[in-house]
C-alpha atoms as a PDB file:
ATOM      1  CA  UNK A   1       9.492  -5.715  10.286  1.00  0.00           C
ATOM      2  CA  UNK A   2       6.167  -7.182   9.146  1.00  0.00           C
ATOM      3  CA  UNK A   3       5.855 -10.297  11.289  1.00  0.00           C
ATOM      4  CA  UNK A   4       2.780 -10.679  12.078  1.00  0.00           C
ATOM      5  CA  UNK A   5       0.516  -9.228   9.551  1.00  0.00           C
ATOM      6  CA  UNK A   6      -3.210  -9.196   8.551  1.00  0.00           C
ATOM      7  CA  UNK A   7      -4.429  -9.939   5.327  1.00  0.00           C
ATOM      8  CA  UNK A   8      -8.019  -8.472   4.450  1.00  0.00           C
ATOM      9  CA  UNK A   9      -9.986 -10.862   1.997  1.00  0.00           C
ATOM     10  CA  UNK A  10     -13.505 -10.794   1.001  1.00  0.00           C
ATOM     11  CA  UNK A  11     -12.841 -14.198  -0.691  1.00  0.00           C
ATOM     12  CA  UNK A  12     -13.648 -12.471  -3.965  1.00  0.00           C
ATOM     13  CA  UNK A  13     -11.593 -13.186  -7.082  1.00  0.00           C
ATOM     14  CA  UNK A  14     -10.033  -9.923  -6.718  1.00  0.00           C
ATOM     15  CA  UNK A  15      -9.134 -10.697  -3.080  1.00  0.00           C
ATOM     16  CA  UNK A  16      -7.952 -14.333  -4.167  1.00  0.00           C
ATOM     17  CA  UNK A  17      -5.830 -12.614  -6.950  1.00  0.00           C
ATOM     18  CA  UNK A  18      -4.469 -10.782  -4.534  1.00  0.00           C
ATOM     19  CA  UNK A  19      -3.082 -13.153  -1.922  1.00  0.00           C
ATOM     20  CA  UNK A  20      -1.350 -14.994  -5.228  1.00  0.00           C
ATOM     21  CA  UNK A  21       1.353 -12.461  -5.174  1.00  0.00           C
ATOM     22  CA  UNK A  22       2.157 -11.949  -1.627  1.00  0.00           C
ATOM     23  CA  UNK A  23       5.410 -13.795  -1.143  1.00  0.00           C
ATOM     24  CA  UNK A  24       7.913 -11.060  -1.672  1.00  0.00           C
ATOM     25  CA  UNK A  25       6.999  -9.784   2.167  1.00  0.00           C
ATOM     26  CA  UNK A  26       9.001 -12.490   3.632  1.00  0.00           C
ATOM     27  CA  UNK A  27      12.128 -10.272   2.438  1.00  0.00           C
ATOM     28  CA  UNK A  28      10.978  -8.115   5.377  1.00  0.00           C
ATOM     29  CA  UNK A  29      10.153 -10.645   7.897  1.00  0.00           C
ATOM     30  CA  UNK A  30       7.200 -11.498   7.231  1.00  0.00           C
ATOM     31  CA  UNK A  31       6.010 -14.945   8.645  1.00  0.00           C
ATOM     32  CA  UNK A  32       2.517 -15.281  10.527  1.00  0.00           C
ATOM     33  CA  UNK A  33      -0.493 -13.785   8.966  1.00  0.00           C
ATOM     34  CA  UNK A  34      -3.755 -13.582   9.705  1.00  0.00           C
ATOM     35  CA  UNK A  35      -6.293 -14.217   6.799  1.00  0.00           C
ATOM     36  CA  UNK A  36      -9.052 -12.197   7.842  1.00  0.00           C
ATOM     37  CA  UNK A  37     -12.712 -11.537   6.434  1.00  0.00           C
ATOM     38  CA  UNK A  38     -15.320  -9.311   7.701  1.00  0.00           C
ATOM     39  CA  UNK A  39     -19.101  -9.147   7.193  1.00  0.00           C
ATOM     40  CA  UNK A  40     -21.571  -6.836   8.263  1.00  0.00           C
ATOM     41  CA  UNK A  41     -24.306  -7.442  10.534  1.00  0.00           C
ATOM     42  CA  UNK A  42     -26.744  -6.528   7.828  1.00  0.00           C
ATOM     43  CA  UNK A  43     -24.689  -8.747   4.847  1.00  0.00           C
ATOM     44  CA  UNK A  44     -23.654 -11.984   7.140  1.00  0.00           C
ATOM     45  CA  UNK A  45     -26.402 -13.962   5.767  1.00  0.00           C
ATOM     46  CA  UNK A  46     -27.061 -13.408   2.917  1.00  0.00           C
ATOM     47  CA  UNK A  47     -22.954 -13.300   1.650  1.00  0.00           C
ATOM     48  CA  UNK A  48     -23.010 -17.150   3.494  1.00  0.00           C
ATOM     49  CA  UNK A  49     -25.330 -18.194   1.062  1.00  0.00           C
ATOM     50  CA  UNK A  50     -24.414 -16.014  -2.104  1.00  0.00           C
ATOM     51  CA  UNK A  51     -21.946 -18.732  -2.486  1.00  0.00           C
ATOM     52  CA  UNK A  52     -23.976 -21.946  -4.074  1.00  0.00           C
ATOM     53  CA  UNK A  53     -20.863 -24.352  -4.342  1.00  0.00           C
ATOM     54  CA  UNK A  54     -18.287 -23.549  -1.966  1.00  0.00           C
ATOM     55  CA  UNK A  55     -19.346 -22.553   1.778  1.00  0.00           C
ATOM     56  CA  UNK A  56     -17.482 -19.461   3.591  1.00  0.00           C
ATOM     57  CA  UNK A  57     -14.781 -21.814   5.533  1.00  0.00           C
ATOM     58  CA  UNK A  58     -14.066 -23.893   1.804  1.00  0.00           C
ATOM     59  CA  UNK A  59     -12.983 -20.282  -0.121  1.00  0.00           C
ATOM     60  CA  UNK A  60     -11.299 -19.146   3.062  1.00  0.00           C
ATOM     61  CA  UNK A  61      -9.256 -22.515   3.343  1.00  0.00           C
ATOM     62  CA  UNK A  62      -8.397 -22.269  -0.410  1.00  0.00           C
ATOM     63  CA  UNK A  63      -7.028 -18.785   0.106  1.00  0.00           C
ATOM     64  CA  UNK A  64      -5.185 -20.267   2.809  1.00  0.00           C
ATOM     65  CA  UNK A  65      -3.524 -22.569   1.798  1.00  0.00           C
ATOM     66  CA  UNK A  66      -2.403 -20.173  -1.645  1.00  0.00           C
ATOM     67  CA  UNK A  67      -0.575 -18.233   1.164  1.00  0.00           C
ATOM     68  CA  UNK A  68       1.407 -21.147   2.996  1.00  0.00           C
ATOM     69  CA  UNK A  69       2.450 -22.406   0.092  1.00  0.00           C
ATOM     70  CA  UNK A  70       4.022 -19.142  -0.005  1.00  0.00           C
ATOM     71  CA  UNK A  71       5.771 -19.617   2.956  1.00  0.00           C
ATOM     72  CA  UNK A  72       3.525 -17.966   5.766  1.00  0.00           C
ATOM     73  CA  UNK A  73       2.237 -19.962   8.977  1.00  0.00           C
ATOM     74  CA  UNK A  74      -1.772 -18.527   8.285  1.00  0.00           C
ATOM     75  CA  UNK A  75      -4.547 -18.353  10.929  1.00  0.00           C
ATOM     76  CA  UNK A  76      -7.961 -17.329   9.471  1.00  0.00           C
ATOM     77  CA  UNK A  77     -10.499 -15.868  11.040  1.00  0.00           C
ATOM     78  CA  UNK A  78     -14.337 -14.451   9.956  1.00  0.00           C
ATOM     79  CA  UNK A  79     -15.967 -12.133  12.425  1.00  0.00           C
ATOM     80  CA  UNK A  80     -18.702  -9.823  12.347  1.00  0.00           C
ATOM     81  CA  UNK A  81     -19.146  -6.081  12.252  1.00  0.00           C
ATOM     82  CA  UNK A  82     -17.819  -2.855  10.368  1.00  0.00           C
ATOM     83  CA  UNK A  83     -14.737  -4.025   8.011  1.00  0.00           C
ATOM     84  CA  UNK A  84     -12.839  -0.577   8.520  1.00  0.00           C
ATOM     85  CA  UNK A  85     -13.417  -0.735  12.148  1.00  0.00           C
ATOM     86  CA  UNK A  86     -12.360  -4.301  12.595  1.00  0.00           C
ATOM     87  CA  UNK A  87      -9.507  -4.486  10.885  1.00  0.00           C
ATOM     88  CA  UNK A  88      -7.971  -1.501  12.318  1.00  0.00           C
ATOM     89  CA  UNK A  89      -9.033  -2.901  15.759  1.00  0.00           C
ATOM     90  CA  UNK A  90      -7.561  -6.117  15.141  1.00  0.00           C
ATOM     91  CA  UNK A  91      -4.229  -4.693  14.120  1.00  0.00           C
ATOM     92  CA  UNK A  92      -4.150  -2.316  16.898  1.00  0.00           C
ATOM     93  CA  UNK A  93      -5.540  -4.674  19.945  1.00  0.00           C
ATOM     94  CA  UNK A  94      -3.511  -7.940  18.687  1.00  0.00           C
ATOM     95  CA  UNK A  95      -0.617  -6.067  17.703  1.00  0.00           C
ATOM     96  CA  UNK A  96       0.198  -6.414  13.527  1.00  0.00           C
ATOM     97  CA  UNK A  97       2.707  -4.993  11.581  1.00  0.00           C
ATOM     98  CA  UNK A  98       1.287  -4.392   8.735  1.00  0.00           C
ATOM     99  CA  UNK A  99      -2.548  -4.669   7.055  1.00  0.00           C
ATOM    100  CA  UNK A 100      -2.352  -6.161   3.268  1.00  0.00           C
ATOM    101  CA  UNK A 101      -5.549  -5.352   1.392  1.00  0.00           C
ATOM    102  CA  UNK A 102      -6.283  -5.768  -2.343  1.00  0.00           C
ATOM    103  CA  UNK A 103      -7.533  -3.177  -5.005  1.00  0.00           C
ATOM    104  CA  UNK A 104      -9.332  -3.100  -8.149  1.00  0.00           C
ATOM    105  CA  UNK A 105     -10.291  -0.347 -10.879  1.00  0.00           C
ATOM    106  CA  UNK A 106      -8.374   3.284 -11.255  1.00  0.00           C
ATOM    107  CA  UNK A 107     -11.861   5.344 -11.733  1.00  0.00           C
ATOM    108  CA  UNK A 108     -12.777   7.725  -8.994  1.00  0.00           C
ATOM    109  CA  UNK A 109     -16.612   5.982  -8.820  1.00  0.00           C
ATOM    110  CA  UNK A 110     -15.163   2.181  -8.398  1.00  0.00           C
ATOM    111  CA  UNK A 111     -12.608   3.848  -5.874  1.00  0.00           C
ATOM    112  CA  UNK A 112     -10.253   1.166  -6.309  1.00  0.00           C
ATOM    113  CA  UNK A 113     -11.456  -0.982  -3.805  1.00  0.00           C
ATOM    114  CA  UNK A 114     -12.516  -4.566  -2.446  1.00  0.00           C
ATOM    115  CA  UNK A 115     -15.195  -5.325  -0.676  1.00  0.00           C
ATOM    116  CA  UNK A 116     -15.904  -1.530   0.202  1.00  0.00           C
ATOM    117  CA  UNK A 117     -13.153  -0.908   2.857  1.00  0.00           C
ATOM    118  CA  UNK A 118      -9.798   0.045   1.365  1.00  0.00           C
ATOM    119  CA  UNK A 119     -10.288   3.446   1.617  1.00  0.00           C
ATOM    120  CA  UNK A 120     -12.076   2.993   5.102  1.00  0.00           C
ATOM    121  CA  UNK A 121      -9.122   1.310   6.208  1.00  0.00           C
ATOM    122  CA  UNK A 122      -6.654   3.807   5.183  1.00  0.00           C
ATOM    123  CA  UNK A 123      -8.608   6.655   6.469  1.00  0.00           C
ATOM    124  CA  UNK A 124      -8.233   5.712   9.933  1.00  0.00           C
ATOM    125  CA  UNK A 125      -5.670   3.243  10.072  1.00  0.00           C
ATOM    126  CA  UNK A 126      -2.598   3.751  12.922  1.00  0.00           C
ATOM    127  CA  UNK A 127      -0.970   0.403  11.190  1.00  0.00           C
ATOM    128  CA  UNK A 128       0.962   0.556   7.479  1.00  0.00           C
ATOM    129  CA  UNK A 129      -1.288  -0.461   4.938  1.00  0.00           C
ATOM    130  CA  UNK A 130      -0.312  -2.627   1.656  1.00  0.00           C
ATOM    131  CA  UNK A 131      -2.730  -1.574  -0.880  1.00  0.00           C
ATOM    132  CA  UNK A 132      -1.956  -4.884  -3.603  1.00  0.00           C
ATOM    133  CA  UNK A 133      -3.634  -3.770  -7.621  1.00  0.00           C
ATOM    134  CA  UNK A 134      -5.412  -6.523  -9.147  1.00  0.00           C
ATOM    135  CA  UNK A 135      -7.019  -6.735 -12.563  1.00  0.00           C
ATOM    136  CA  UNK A 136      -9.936  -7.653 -14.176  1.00  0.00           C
ATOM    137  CA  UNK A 137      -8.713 -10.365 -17.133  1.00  0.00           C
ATOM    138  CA  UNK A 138     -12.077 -10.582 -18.972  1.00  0.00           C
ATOM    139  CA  UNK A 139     -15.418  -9.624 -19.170  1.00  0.00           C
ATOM    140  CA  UNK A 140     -15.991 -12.464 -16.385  1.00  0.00           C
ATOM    141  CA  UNK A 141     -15.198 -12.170 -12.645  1.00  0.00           C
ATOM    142  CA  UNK A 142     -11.867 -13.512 -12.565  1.00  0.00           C
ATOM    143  CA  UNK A 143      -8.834 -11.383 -11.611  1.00  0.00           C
ATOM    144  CA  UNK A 144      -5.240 -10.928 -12.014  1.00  0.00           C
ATOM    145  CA  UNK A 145      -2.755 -10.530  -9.571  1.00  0.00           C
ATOM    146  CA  UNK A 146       0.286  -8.320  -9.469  1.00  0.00           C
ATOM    147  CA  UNK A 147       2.947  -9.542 -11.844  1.00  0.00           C
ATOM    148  CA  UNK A 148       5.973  -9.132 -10.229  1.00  0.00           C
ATOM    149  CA  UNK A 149       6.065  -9.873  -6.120  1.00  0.00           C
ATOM    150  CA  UNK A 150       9.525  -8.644  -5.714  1.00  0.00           C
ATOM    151  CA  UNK A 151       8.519  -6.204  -3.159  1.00  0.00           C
ATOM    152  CA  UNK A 152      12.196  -5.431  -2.152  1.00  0.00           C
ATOM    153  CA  UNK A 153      13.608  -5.362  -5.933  1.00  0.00           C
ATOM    154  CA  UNK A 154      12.722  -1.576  -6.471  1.00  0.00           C
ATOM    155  CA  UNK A 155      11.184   0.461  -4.306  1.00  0.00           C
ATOM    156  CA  UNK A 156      10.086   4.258  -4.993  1.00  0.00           C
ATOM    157  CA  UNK A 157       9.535   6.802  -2.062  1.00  0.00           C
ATOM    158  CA  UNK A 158       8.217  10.073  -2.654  1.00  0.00           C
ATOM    159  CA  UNK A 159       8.609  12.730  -0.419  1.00  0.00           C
ATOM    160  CA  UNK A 160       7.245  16.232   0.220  1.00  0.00           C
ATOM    161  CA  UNK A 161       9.976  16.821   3.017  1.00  0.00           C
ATOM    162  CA  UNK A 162       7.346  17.285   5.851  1.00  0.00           C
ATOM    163  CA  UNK A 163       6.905  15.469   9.069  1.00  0.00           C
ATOM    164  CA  UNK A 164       4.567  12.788   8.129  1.00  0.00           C
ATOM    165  CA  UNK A 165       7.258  11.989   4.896  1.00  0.00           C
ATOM    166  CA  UNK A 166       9.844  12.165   7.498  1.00  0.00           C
ATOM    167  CA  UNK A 167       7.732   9.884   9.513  1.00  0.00           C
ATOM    168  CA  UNK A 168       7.891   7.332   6.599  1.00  0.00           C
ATOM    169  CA  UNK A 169      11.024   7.864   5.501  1.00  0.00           C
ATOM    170  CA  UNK A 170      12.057   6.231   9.160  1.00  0.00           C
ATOM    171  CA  UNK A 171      10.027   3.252   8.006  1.00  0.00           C
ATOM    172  CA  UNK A 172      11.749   3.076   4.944  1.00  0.00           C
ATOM    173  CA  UNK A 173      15.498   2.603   6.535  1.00  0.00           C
ATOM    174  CA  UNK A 174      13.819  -0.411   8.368  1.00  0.00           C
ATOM    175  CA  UNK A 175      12.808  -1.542   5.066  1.00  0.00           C
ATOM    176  CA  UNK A 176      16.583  -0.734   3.440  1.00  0.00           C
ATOM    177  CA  UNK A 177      17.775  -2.537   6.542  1.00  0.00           C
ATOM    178  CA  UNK A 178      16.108  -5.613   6.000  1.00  0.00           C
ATOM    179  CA  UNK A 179      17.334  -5.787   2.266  1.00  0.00           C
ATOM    180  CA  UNK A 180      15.739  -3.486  -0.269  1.00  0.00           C
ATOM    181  CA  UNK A 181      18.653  -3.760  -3.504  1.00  0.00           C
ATOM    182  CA  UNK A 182      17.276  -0.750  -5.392  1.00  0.00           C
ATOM    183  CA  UNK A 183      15.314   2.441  -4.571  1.00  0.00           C
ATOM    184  CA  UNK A 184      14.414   5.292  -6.277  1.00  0.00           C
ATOM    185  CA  UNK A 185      13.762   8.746  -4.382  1.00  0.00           C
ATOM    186  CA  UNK A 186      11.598  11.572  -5.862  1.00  0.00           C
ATOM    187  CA  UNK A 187      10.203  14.408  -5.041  1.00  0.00           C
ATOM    188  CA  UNK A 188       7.288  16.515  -7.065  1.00  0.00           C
ATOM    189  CA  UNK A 189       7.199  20.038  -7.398  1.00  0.00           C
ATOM    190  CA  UNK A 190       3.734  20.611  -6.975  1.00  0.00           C
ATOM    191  CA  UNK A 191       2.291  22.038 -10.274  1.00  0.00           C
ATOM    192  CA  UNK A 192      -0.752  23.504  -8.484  1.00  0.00           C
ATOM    193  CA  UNK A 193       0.869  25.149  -5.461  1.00  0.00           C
ATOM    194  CA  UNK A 194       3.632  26.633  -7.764  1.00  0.00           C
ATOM    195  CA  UNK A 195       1.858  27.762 -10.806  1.00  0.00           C
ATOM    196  CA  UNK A 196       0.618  31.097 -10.326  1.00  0.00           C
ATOM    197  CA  UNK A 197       2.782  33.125  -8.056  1.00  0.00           C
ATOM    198  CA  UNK A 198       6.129  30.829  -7.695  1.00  0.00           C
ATOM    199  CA  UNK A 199       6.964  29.150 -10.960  1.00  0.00           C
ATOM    200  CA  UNK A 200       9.883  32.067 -11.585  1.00  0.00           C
ATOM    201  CA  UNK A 201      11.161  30.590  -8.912  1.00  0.00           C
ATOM    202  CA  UNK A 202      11.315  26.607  -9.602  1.00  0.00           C
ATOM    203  CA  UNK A 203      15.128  26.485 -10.466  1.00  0.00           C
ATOM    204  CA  UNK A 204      15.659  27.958  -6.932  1.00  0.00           C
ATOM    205  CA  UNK A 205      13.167  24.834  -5.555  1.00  0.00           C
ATOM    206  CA  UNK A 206      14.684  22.119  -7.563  1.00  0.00           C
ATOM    207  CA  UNK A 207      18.328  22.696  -6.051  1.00  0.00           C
ATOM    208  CA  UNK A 208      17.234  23.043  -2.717  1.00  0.00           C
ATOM    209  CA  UNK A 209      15.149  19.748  -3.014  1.00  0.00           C
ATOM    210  CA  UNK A 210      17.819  18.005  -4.929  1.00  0.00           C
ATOM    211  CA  UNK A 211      20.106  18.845  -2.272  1.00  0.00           C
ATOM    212  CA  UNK A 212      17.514  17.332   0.567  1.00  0.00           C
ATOM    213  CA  UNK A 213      16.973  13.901  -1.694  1.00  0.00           C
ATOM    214  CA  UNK A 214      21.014  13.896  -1.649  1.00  0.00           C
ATOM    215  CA  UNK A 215      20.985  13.924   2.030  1.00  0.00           C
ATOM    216  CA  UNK A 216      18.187  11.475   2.307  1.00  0.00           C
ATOM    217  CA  UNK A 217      20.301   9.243   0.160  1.00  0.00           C
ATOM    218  CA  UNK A 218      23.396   9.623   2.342  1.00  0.00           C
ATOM    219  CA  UNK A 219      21.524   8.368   5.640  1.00  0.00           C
ATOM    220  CA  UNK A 220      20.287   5.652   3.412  1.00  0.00           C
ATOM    221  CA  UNK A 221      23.846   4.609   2.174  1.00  0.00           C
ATOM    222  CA  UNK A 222      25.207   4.433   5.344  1.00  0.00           C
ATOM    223  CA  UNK A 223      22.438   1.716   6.446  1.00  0.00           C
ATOM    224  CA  UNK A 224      23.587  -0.431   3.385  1.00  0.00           C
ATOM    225  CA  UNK A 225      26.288   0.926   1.581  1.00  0.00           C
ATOM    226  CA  UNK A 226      25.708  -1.658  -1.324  1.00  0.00           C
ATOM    227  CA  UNK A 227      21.774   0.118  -2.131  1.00  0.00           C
ATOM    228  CA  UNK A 228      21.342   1.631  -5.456  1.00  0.00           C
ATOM    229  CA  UNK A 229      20.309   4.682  -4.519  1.00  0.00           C
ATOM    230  CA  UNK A 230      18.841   7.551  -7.710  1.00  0.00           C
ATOM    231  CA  UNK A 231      17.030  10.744  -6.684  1.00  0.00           C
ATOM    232  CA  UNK A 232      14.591  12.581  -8.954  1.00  0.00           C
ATOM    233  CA  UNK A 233      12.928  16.194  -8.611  1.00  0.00           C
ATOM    234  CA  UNK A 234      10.065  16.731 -11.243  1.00  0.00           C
ATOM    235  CA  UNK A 235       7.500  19.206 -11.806  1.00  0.00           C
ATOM    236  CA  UNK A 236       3.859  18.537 -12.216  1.00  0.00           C
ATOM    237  CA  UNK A 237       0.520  17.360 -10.541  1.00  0.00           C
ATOM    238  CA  UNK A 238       1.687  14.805  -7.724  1.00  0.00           C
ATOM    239  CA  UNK A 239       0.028  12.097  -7.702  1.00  0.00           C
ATOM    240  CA  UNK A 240      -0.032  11.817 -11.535  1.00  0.00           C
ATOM    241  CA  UNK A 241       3.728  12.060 -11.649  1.00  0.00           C
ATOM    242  CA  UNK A 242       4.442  10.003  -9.081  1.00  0.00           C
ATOM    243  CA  UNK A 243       2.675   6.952 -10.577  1.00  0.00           C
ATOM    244  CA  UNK A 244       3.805   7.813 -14.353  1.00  0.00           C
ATOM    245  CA  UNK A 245       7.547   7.636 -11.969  1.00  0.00           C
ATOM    246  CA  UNK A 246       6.765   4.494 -11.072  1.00  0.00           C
ATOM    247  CA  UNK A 247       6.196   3.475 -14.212  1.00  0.00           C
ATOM    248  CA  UNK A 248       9.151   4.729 -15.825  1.00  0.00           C
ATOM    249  CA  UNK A 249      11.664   3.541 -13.551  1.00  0.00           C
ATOM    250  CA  UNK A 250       9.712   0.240 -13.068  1.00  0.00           C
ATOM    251  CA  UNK A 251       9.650   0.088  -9.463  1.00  0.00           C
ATOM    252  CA  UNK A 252       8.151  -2.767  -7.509  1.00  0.00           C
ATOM    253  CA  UNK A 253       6.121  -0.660  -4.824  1.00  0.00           C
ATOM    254  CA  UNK A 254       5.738   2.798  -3.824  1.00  0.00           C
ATOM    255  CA  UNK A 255       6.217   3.976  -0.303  1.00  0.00           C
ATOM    256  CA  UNK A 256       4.383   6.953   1.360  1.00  0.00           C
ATOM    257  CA  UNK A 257       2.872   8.702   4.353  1.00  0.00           C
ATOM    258  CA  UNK A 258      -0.623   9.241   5.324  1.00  0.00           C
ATOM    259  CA  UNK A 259      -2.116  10.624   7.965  1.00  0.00           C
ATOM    260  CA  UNK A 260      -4.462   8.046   8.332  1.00  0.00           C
ATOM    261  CA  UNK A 261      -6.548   8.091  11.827  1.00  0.00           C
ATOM    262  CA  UNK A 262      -9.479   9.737   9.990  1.00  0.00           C
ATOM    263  CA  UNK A 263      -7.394  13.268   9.910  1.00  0.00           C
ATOM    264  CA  UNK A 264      -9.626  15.230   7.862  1.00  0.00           C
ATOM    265  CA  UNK A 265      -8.032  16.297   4.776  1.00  0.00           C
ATOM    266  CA  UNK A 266      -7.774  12.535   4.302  1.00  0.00           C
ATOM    267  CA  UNK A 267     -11.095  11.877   4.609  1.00  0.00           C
ATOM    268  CA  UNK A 268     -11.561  14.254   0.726  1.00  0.00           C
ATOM    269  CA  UNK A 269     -11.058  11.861  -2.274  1.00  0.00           C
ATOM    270  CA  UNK A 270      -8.292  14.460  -3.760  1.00  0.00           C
ATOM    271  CA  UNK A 271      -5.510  13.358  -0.920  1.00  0.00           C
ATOM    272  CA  UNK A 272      -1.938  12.563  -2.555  1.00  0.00           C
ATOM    273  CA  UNK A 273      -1.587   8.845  -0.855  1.00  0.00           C
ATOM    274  CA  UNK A 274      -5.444   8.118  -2.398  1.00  0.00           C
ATOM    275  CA  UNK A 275      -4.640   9.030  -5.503  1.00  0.00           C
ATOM    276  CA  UNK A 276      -1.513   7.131  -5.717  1.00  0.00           C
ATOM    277  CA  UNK A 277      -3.358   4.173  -4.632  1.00  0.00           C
ATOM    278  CA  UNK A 278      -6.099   4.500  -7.203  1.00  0.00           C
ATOM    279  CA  UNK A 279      -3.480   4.738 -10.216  1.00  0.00           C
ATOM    280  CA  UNK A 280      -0.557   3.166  -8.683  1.00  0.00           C
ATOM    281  CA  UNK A 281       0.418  -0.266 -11.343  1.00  0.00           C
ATOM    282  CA  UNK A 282       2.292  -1.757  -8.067  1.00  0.00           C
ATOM    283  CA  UNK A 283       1.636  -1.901  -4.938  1.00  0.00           C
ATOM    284  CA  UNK A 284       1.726   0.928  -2.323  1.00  0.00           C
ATOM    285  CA  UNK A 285       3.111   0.611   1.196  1.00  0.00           C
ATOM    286  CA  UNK A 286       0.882   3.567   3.454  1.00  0.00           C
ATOM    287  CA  UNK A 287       3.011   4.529   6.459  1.00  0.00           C
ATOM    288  CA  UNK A 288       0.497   6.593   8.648  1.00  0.00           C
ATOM    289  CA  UNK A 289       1.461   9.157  11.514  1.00  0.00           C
ATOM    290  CA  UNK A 290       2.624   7.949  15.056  1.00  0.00           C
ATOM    291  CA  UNK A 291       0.321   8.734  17.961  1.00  0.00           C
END
């Protein structure tokens, strides 16, 4: 399903932390990736020599070689010009699966990001995105990477029933066909859209929705009749449930829909999927809309 894929480094520790924890893809196909680093025409220089010990080609051969001893058969590659642009162009002209990019920080001014481009990535992206959480372990620069890299463990999908959900929810039976054991389903009542004129009417909501998640789970079931399939319905603000969710029923990575493509309510910080990824513990698969 995700044979080949691109990984976006910076050859920061963050980025390194990140490709640590990458195996559990090869549970859905993953085999050829592309370790691939960006600079900007302004930034080319002076990031070569930023690095006193190690040149650009030694950190990108270390990062490398982390990944093939994972398994994958890696290419790497440096090139020139706008990260968000390049990557996506990459994916889209050479034909990836799937873009795996690294994250770092939950505040709204660090934006989560590496080297810039996550959220420039997502934002207009027509490939799924794997947005992998790293942390900070000290007051130094070195990083953690995700604990657990059983992708295909325990995955959560939250849904808000409309076409781009539906949209991901076909990627998601690819991902249940190629051997996901446990998934959790959920969908959030959303507190803000409810609150003043339709709360009265939440019971009504929550059996209707519970009834959609049990028909989700049904076309799930019949792809792989062994899957432990649960279904939740909650109340509250979205993307705040949705991560404490994935916290509570330790899941291994979230799957949702974006829009991606640069469609403009995307582009506002306050989106669902961008919130998820700034909060998310695990790592978050973005399915964006089909052309």
């Amino acid at each position: 399903m995700f044979n080949p894929f691109i990984v976006a480094t910076d050859l920061s520790p963050a980025s390194s932390a990140m490709t640590d924890c990458l195996k559990g893809l090869k549970d859905f196909g993953a085999g050829d990736c592309l370790l691939l680093q960006c600079l900007s025409f302004s930034h080319a220089a002076s990031t070569a020599y930023s690095y006193k010990t190690e040149s650009l080609d030694e950190l990108m051969e270390k990062q490398k070689k982390n990944l093939e001893e994972q398994g994958f058969n890696v290419e790497t590659r440096i090139v020139v010009g706008s990260a968000k642009r390049e990557i996506n162009r990459i994916a889209v002209k050479e034909n990836y699966d799937l873009i795996v990019l690294g994250a770092q920080g939950h505040s709204l001014a660090e934006e989560k990001i590496i080297g810039g481009v996550a959220f420039g990535v997502i934002n207009k992206t027509e490939k799924p995105v794997l947005v992998v959480p790293v942390e900070k372990s000290g007051e130094d620069s070195a990083c953690l990477p995700f604990e657990n890299c059983g992708f295909s463990e325990h995955v959560l999908f939250a849904t808000d029933f409309s076409e781009m959900a539906d949209n991901a929810f076909n990627s998601l039976k690819q991902l249940v066909a190629e051997g996901v054991k446990k998934l959790t389903l959920i969908h959030v009542q959303d507190k803000v859209k409810l609150e003043q004129h339709l709360k009265d009417r939440l019971e009504e909501f929550n059996e209707h929705d519970r009834g959609r998640l049990a028909d989700l789970r049904k076309t799930l079931l019949k792809k792989s009749p062994s899957l432990q399939v649960n279904t939740e319905v909650c109340y509250g603000i979205t993307h705040e449930e949705i991560c404490r969710l994935i916290k509570e029923h330790d899941a291994k990575m979230a799957v949702m829909g974006t829009q991606g493509r640069g469609f403009v309510r995307e582009i506002f910080l306050g989106s669902v999927s961008h919130n998820v990824v700034r909060n998310s513990p695990v790592p978050v698969l973005l399915i964006p809309m089909r052309n």
